[in-house]
C-alpha atoms as a PDB file:
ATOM      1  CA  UNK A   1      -5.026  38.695  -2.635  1.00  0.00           C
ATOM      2  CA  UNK A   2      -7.011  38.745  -6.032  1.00  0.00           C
ATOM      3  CA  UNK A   3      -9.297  36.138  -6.770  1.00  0.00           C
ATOM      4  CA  UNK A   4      -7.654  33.527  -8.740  1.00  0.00           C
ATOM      5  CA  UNK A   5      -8.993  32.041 -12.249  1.00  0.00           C
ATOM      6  CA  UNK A   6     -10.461  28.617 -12.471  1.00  0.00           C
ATOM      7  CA  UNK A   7     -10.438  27.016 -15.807  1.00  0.00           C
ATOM      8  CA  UNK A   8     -10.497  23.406 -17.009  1.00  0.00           C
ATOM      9  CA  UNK A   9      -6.790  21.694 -18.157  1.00  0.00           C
ATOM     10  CA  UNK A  10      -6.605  18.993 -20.041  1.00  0.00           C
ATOM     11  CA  UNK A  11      -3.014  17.699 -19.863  1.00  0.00           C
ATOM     12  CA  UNK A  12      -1.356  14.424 -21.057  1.00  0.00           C
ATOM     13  CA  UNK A  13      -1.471  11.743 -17.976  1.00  0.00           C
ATOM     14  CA  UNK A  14       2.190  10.768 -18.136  1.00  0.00           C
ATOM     15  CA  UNK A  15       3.052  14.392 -17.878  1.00  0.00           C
ATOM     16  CA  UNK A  16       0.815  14.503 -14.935  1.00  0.00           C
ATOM     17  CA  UNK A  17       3.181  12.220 -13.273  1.00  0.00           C
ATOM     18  CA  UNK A  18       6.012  14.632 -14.592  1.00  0.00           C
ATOM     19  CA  UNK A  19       4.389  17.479 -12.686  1.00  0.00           C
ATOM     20  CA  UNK A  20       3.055  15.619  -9.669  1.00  0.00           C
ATOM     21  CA  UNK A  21       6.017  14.346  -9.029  1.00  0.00           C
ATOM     22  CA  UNK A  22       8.175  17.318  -9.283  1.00  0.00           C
ATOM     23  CA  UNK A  23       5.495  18.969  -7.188  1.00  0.00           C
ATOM     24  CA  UNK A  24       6.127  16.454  -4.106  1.00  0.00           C
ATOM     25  CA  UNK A  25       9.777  17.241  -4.564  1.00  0.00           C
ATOM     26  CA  UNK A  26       9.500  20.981  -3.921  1.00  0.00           C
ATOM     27  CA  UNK A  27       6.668  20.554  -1.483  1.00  0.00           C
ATOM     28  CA  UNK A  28       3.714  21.890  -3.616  1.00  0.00           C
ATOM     29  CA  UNK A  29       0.375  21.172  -5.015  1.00  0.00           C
ATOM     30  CA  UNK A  30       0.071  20.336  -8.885  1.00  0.00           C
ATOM     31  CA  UNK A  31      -1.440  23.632  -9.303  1.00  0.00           C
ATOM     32  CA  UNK A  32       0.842  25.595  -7.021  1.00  0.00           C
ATOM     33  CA  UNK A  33       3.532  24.096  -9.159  1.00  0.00           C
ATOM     34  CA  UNK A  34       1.617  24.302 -12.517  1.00  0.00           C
ATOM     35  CA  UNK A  35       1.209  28.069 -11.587  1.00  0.00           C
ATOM     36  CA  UNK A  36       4.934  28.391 -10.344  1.00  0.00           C
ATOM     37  CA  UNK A  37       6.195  27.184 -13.906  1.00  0.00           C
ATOM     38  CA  UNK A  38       3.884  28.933 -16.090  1.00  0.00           C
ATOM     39  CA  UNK A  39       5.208  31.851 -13.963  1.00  0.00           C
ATOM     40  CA  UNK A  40       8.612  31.265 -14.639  1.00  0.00           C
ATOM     41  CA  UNK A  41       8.184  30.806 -18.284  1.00  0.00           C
ATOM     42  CA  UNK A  42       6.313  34.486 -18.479  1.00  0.00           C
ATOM     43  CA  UNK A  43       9.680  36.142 -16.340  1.00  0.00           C
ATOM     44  CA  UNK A  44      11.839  34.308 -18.790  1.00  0.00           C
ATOM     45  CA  UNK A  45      10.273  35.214 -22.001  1.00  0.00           C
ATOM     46  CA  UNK A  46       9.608  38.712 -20.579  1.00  0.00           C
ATOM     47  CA  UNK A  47       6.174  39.071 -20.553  1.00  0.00           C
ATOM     48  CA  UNK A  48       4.929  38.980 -16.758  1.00  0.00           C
ATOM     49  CA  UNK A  49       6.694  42.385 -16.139  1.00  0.00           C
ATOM     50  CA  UNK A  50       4.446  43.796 -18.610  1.00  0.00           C
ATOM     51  CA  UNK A  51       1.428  43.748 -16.657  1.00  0.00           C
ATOM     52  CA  UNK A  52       2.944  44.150 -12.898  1.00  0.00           C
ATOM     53  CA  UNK A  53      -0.235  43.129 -10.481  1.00  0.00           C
ATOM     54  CA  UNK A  54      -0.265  45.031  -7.136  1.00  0.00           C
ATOM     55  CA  UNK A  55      -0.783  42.416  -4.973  1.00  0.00           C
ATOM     56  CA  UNK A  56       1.487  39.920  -6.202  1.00  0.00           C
ATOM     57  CA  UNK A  57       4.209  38.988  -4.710  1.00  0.00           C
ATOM     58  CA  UNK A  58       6.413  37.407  -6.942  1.00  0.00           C
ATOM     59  CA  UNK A  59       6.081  40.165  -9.752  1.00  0.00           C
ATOM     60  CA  UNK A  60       9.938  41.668  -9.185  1.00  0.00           C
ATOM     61  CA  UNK A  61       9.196  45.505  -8.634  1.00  0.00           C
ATOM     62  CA  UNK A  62      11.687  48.015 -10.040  1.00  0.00           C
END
């Protein structure tokens, strides 16, 4: 698995409590879910299939 990238995030506290909360309801960490929905937003606007990584899973292959 590649090495992931740490940076700092500076994020509004109520929609901390957003996240974290929504995280315990799938069963993730805040920045398993953080990364989940940035993830999502780059499928839907069509811009994570533009750089396909080989070892990651949840780029769709074609």
């Amino acid at each position: 698995m590649a090495k992931k990238k740490n940076f700092p995030l500076r994020i509004d506290p109520a929609l901390y409590e957003v996240i974290e909360q929504w995280a315990q309801d799938e069963f993730r960490s805040v920045n398993a879910h953080i990364e989940f929905l940035l993830r999502e937003a780059a499928k839907q606007a069509g811009r994570l299939n533009k750089r396909k990584r080989k070892n990651d899973p949840d780029v769709e292959r074609s």
